[in-house]
Protein backbone atom coordinates (compact mmCIF):
# COMPACT_ATOMS: atom_id res chain seq x y z
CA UNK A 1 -4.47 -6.44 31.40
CA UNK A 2 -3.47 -3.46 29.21
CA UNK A 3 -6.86 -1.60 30.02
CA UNK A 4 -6.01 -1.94 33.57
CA UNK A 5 -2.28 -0.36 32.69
CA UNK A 6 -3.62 2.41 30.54
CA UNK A 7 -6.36 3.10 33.36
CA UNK A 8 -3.29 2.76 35.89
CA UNK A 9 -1.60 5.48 33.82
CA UNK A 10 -3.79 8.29 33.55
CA UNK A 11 -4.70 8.04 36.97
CA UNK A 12 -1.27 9.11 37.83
CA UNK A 13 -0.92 11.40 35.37
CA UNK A 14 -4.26 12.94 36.56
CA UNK A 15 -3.24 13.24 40.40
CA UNK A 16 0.41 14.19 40.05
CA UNK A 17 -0.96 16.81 37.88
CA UNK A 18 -3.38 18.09 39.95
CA UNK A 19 -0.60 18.59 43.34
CA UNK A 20 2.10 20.12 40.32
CA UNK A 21 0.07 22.73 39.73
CA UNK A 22 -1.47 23.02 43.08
CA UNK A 23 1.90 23.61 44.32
CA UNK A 24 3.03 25.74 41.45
CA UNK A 25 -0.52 28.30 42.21
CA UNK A 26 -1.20 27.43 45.34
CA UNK A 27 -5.00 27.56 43.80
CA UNK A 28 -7.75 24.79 44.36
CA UNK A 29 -9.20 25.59 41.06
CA UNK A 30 -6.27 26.00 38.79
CA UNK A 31 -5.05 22.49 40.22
CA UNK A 32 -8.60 21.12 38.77
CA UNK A 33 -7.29 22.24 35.46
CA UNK A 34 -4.01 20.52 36.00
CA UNK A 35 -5.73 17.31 36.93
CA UNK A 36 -7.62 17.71 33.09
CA UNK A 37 -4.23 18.54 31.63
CA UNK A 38 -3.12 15.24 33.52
CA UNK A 39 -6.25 13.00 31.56
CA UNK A 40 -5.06 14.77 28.24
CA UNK A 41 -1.26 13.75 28.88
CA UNK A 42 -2.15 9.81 29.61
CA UNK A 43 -4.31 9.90 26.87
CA UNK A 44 -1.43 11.09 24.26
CA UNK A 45 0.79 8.59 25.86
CA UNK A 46 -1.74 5.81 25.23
CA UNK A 47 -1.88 7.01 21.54
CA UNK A 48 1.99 7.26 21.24
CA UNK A 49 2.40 3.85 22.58
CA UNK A 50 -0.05 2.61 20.08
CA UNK A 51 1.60 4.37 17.34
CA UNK A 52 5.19 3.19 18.39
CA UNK A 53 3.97 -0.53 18.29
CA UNK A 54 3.54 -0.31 14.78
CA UNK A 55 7.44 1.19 14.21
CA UNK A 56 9.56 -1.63 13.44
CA UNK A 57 12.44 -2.45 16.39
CA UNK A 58 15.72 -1.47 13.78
CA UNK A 59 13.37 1.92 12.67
CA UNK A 60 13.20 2.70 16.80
CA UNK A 61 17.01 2.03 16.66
CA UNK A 62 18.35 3.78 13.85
CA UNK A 63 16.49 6.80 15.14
CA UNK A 64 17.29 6.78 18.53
CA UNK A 65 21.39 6.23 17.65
CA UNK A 66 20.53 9.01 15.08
CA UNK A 67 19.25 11.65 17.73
CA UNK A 68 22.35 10.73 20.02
CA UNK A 69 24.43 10.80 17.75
CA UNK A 70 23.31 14.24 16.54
CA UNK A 71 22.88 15.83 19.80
CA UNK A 72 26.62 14.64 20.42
CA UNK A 73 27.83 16.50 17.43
CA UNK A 74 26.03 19.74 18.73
CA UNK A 75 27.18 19.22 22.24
CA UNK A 76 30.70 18.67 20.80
CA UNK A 77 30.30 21.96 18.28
CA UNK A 78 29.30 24.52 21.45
CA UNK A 79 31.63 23.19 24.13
CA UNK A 80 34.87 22.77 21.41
CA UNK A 81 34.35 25.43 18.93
CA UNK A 82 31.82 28.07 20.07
CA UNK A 83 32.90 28.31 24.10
CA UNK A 84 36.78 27.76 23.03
CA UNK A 85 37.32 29.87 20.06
CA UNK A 86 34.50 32.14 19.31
CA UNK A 87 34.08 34.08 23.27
CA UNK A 88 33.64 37.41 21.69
CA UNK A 89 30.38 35.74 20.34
CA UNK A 90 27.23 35.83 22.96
CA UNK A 91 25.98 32.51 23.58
CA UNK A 92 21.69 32.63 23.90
CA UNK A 93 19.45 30.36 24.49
CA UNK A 94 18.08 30.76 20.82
CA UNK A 95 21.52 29.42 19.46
CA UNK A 96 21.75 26.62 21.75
CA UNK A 97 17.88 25.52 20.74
CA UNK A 98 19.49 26.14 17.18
CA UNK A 99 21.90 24.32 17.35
CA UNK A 100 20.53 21.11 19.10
CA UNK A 101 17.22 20.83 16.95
CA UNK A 102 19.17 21.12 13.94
CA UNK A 103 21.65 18.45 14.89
CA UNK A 104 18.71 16.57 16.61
CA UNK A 105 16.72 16.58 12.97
CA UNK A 106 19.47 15.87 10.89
CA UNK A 107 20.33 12.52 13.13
CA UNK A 108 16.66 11.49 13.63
CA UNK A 109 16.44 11.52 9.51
CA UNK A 110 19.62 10.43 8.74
CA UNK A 111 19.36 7.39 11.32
CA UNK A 112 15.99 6.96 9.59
CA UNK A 113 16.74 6.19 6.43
CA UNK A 114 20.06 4.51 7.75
CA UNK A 115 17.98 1.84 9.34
CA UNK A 116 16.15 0.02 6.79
CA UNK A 117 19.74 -1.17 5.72
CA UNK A 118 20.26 -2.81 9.23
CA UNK A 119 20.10 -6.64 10.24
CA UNK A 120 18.92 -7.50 13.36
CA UNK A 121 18.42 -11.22 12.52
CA UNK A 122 22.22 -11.74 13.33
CA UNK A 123 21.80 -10.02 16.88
CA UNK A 124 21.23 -12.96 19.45
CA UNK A 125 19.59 -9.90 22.12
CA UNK A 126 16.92 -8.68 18.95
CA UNK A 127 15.86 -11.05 16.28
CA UNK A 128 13.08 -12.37 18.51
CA UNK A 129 12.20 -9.42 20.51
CA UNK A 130 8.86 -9.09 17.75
CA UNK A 131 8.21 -12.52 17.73
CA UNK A 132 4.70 -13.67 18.28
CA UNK A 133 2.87 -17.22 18.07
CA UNK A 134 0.13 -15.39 16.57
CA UNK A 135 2.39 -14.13 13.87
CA UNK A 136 1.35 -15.55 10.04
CA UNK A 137 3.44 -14.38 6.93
CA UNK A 138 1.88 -13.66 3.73
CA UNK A 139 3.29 -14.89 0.57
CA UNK A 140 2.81 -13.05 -2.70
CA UNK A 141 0.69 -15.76 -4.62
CA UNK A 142 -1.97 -16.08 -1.09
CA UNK A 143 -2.34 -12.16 -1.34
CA UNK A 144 -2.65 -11.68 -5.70
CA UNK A 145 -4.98 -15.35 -4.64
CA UNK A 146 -7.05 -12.84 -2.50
CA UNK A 147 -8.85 -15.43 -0.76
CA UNK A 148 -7.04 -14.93 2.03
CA UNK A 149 -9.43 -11.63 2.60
CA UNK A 150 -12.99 -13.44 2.74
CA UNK A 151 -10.96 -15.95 5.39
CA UNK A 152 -10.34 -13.32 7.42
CA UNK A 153 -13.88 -11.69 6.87
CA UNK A 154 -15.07 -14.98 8.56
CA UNK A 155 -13.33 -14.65 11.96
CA UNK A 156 -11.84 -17.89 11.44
CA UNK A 157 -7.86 -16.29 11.66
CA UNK A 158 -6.50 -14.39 14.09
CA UNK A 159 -3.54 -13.19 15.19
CA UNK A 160 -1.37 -10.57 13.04
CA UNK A 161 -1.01 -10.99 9.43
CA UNK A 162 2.99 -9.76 8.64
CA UNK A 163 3.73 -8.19 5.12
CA UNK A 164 7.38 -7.95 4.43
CA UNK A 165 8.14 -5.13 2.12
CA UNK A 166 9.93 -7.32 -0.47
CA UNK A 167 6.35 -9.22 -1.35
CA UNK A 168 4.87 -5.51 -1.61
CA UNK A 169 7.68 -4.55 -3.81
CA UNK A 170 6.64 -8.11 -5.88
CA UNK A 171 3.56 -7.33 -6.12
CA UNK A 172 4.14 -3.86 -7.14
CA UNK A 173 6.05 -4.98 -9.81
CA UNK A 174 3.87 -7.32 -11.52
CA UNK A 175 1.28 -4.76 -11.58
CA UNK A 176 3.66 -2.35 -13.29
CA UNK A 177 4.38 -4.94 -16.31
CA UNK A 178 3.22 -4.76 -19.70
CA UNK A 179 1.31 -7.95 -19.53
CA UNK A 180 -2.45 -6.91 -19.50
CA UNK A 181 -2.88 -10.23 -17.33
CA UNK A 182 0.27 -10.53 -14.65
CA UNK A 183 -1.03 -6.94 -14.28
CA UNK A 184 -4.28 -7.60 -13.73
CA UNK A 185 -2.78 -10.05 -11.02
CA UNK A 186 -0.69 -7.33 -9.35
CA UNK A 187 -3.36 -4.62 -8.98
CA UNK A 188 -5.69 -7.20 -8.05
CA UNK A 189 -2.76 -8.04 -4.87
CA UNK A 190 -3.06 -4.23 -4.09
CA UNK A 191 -6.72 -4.25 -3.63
CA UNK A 192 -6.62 -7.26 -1.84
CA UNK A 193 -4.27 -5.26 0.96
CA UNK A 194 -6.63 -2.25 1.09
CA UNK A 195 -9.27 -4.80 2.10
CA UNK A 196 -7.01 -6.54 4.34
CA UNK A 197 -6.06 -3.01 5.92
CA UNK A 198 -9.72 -2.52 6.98
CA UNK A 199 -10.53 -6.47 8.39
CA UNK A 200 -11.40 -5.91 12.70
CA UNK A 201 -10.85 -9.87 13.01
CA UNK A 202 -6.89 -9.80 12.28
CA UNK A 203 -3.67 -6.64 12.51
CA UNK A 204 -2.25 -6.32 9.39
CA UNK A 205 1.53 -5.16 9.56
CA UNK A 206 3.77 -4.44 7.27
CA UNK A 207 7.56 -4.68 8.16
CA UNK A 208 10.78 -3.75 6.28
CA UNK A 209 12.85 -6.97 7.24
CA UNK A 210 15.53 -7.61 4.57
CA UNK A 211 18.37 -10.45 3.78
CA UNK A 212 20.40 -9.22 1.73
CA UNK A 213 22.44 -12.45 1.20
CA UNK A 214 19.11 -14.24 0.13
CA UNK A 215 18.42 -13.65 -3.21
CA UNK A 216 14.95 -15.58 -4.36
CA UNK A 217 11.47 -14.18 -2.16
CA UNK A 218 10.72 -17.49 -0.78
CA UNK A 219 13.85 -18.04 1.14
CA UNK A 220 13.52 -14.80 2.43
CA UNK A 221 9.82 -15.34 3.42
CA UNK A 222 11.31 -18.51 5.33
CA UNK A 223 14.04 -16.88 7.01
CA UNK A 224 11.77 -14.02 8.37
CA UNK A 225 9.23 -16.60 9.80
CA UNK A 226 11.90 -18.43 11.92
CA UNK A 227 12.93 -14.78 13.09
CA UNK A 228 9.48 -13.81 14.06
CA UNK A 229 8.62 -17.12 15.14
CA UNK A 230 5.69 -17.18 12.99
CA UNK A 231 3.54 -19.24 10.53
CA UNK A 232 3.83 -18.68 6.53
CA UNK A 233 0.12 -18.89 4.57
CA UNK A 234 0.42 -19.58 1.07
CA UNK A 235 -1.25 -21.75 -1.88
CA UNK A 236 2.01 -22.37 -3.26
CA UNK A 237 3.32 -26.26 -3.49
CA UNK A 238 6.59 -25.72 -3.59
CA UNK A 239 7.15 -23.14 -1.23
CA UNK A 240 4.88 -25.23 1.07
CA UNK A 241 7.40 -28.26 1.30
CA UNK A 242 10.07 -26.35 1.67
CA UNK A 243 9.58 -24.62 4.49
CA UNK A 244 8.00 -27.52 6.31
CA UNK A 245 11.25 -29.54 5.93
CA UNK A 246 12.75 -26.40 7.55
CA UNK A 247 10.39 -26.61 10.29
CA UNK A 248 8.07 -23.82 9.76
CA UNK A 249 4.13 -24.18 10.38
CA UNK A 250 2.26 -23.75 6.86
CA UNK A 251 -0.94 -22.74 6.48
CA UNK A 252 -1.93 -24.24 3.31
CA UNK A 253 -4.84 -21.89 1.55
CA UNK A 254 -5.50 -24.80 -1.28
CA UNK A 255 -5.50 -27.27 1.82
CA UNK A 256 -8.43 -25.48 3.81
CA UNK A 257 -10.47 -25.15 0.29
CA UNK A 258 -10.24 -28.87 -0.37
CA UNK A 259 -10.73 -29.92 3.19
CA UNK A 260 -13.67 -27.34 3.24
CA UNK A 261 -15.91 -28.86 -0.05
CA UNK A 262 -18.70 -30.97 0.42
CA UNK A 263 -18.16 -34.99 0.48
CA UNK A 264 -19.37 -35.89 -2.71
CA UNK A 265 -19.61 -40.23 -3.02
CA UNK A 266 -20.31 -42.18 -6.05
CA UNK A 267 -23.88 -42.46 -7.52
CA UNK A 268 -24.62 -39.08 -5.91
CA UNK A 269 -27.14 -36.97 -8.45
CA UNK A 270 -26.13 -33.23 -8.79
CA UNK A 271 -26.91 -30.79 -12.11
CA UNK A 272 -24.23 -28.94 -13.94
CA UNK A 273 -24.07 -27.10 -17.05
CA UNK A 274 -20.98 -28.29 -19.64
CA UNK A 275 -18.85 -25.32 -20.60
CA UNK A 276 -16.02 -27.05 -22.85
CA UNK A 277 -14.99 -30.21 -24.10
CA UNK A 278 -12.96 -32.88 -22.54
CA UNK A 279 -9.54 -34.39 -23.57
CA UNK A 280 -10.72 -38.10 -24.33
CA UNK A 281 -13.55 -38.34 -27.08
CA UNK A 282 -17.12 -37.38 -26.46
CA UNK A 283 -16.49 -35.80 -22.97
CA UNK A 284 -17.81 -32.74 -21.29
CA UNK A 285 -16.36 -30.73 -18.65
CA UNK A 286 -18.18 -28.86 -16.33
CA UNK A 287 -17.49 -27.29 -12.89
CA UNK A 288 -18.92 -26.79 -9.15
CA UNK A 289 -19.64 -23.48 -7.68
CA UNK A 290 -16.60 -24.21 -5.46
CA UNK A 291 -14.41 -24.51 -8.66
CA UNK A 292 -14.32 -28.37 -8.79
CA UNK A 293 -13.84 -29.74 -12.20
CA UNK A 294 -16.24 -32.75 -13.55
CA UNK A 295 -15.64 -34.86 -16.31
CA UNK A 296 -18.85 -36.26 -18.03
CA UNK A 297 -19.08 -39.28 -20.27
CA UNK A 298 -21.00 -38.38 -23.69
CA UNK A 299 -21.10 -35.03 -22.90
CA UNK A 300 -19.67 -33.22 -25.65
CA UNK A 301 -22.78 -32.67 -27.67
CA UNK A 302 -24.08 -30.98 -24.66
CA UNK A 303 -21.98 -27.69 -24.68
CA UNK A 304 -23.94 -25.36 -23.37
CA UNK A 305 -26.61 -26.94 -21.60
CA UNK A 306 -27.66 -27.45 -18.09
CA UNK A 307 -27.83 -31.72 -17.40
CA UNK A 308 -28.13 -33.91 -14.84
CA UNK A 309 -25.16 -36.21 -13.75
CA UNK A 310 -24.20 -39.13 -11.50
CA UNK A 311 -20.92 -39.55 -10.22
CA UNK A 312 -18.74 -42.78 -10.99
CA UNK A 313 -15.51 -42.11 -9.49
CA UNK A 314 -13.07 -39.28 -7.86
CA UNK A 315 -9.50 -38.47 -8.23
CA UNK A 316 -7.88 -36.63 -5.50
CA UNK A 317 -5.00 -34.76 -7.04
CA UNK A 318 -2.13 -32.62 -5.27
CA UNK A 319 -3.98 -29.63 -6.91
CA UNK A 320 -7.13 -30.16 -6.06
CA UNK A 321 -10.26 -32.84 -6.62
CA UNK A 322 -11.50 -34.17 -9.95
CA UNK A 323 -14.95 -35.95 -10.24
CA UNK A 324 -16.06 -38.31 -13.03
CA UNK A 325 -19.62 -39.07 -13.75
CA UNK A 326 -22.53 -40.06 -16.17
CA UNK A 327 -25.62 -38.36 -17.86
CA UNK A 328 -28.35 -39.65 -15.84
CA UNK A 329 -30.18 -41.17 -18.54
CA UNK A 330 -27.11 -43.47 -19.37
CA UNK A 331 -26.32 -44.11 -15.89
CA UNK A 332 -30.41 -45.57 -15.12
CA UNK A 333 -30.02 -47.83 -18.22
CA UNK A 334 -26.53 -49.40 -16.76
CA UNK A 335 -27.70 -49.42 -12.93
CA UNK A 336 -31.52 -50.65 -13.36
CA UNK A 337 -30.76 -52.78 -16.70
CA UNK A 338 -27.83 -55.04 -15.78
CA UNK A 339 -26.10 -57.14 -18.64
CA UNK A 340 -28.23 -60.34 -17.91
CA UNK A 341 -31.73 -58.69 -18.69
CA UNK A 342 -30.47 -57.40 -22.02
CA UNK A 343 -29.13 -60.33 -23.10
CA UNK A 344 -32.78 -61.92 -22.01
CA UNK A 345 -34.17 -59.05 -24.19
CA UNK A 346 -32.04 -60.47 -26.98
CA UNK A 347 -33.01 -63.97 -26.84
CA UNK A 348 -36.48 -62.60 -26.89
């Protein structure tokens, strides 16, 4: 539908165009270059409208009352002062350019900066005008997580992925502590938004929503997904139950992982390699590629070294899955040598 629009467009820019300067010349040939100058205009309208997508609604409206409000100032300072009380003075055309651009600059970047300080979420006609059911909020843990990026890399999200400024300014901060690890964390975020600013799958915008009144990022993050109608993605628990009993759609990141690893059942065979000791005596712990801990019976004097394991039991966990098994050898003795043959052995 927009193609058809944008098509629609130039092809009215081209023709009306190509009679304006046809009627302007009177000349066949210089209303050919008119029609060109037509294609040129549609296409920089096309771009513009791109490019004023992007501009947040309260940026568009601080500007626009800016440039009025300048131009009124200007109109105000020839008609009252200049025409009134200076009529020795010529009035040009250069001082009447002067004056308006002047006026018209100062109000454009005065109304500007004036706007990020404005609330639209109290304005019935506005706080949904950028709403979008394809709208999904980013938290700061699912971005310094960075997870989020091979998701998108997949094509399995779409939509447009919202970044309000207060999570940049978060993330910007962690990475500017002292801490050699939370600022690990915080560069990592900003690398992980560079590589979200290049995905093809999903739009990545960044707005400048604010609530003042709300002091803690989380409430904030939950208040601008009810104004934008819009889903919140994060791997944080608490923030997660919150805004469900609010009744915002979460997008659980841990959620997808667990629902996304293999099924793994008891007496299943798998190989492993036991990196560190467990908490109960003579236990080994080793992981899965996927990050899944196993706890090994009699493992301890293993560190180090690759073994094979059956699993005995699982534990699902609100913070992920834990999987308990057995060396192999132990496990053959206690499946294939039940308690009655060794006590037979015994008696023998």
């Amino acid at each position: 539908m927009d193609i058809i629009v944008q098509v629609f467009l130039v092809l009215v820019t081209t023709v009306t165009s190509y009679f304006i300067v046809k009627e302007m010349f009177g000349s066949t040939l210089y209303a050919a270059f008119g029609a060109m100058a037509g294609v040129m205009v549609g296409y920089l309208v096309i771009k513009l409208e791109e490019k004023l997508k992007e501009i947040p609604l309260k940026n568009l409206i601080g500007t626009l009352i800016g440039i009025t409000v300048g131009l009124s100032v200007a109109n105000l300072f020839i008609s009252k002062l200049l025409l009134t009380h200076a009529k020795d003075v010529p009035i040009t055309l250069p001082i009447y350019v002067l004056l308006y651009f002047v006026m018209g600059y100062l109000g454009f970047r005065i109304g500007e900066k004036k706007s990020h300080t404005l609330d639209l979420s109290k304005v019935p006609l506005f706080h949904r005008m950028e709403a979008s059911e394809g709208n999904k909020v980013l938290d700061t843990s699912t971005i310094i997580d960075g997870r989020i990026a091979d998701v998108c890399e997949t094509g399995f999200l779409e939509g447009t992925l919202i970044i309000p400024q207060f999570v940049l300014y978060e993330i910007q901060h962690i990475a500017d502590l002292q801490d050699p690890v939370k600022k690990t964390r915080g560069r990592r975020g900003l690398e992980i938004l560079h590589r979200l600013q290049k995905q093809t799958s999903v739009k990545v915008k960044i707005v400048d929503y604010d609530f003042p009144k709300l002091k803690d990022v989380d409430s904030k993050l939950i208040a601008l997904a009810k104004n934008m109608n819009g889903k919140i993605i994060t791997n944080d628990f608490n923030l997660n139950k919150v805004a469900e009993l609010q009744g915002i759609e979460v997008l659980n990141l841990n959620e997808l992982v667990t629902s996304l690893k293999p099924a793994v059942l008891p007496a299943e065979q798998m190989t492993i390699r036991i990196i560190k000791e467990g908490k109960e005596y003579g236990q080994g712990i080793g992981y899965l590629d996927d990050g899944t801990m196993i706890v090994v019976d009699d493992a301890r004097k293993l560190l180090g070294k690759t073994v094979d394991v059956v699993v005995t039991s699982l534990l699902q966990t609100s913070s992920g899955r834990m999987i308990f098994a057995k060396l192999k050898e132990q496990a053959e003795k206690e499946f294939y040598f039940p308690d009655e043959y060794k006590l037979d052995e015994q008696v023998r």
